[in-house]
C-alpha atoms as a PDB file:
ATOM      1  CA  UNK A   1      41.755 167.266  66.010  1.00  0.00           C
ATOM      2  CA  UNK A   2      44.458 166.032  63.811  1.00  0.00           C
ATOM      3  CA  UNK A   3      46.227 162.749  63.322  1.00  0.00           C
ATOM      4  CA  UNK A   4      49.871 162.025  62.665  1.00  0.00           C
ATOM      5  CA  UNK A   5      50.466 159.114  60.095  1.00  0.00           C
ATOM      6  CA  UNK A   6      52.360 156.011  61.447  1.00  0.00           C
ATOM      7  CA  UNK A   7      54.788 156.412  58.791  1.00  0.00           C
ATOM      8  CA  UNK A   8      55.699 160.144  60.687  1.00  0.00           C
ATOM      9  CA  UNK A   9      56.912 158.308  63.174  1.00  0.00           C
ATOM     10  CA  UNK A  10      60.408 157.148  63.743  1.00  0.00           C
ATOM     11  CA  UNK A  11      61.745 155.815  67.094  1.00  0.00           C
ATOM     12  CA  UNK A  12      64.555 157.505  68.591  1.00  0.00           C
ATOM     13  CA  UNK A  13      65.741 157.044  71.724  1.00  0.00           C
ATOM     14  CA  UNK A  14      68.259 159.437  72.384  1.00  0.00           C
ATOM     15  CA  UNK A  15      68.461 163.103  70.604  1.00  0.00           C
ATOM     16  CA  UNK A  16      71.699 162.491  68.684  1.00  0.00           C
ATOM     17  CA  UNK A  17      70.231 160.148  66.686  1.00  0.00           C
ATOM     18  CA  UNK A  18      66.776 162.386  66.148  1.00  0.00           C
ATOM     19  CA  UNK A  19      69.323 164.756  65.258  1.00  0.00           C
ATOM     20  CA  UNK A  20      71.081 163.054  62.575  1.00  0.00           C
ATOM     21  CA  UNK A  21      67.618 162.345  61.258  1.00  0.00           C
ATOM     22  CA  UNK A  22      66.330 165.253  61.235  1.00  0.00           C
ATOM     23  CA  UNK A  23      69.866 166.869  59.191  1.00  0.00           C
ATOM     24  CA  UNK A  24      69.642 163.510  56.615  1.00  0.00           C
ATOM     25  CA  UNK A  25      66.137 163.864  55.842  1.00  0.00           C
ATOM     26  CA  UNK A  26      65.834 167.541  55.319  1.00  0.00           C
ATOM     27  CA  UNK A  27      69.287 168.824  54.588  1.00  0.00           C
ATOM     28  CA  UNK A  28      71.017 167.303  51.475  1.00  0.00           C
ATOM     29  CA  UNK A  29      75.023 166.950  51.736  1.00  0.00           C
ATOM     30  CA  UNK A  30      77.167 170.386  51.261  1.00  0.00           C
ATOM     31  CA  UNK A  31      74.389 172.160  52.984  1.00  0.00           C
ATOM     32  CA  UNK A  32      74.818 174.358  56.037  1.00  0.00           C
ATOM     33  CA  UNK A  33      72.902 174.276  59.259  1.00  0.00           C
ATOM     34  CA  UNK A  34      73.307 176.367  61.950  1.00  0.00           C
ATOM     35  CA  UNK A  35      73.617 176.086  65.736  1.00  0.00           C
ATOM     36  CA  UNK A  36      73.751 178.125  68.322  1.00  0.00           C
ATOM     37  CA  UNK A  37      76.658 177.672  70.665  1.00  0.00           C
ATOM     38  CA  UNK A  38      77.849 176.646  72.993  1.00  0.00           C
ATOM     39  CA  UNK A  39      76.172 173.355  72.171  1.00  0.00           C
ATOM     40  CA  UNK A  40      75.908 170.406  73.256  1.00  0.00           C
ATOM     41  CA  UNK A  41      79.047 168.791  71.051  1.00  0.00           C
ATOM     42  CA  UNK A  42      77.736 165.411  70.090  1.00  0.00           C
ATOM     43  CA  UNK A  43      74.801 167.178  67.938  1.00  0.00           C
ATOM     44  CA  UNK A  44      76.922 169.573  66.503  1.00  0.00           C
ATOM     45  CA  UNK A  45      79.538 166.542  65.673  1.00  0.00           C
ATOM     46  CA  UNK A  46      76.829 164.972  64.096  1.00  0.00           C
ATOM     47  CA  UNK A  47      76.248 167.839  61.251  1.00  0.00           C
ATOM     48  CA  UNK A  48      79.664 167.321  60.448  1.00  0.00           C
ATOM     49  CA  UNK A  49      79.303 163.043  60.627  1.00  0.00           C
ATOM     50  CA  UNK A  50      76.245 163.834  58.014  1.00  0.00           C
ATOM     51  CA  UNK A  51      78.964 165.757  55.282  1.00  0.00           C
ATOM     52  CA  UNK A  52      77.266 169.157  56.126  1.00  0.00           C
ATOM     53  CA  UNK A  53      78.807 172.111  56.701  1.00  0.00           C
ATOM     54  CA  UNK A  54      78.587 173.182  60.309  1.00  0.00           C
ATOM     55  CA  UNK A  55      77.776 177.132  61.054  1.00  0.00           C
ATOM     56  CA  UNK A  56      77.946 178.332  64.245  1.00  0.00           C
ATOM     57  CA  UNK A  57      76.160 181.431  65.458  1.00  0.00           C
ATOM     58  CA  UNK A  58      77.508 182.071  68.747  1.00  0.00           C
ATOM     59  CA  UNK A  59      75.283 182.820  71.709  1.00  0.00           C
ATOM     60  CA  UNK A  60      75.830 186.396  73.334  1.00  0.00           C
ATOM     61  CA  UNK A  61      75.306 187.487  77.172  1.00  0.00           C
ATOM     62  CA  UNK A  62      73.433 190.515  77.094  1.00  0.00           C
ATOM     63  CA  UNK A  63      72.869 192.695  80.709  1.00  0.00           C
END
């Protein structure tokens, strides 16, 4: 068994916003991160809204 420290925990109630927290806290500005697209647009806005630089790596349909 493990425990997770209170202080781990942040309340976010919709996935933007764990988004942009998750970019700010272990990204620093001027970095890239990467998606995969297509995306859902407001999380890959949000790189952008947290002065990264937004890298796409675009999905591929393979038969």
């Amino acid at each position: 068994d493990w425990e997770v420290p209170q202080e781990w925990i942040v309340f976010c109630p919709r996935i933007v916003q764990a988004v942009s927290l998750i970019i700010q806290n272990f990204t620093q500005p001027g970095d890239q991160v990467l998606i995969h697209t297509p995306a859902y647009q407001p999380v890959a806005k949000s790189v952008e809204l947290n002065n990264r630089v937004l890298v796409e790596s675009p999905l591929r349909e393979v038969n």
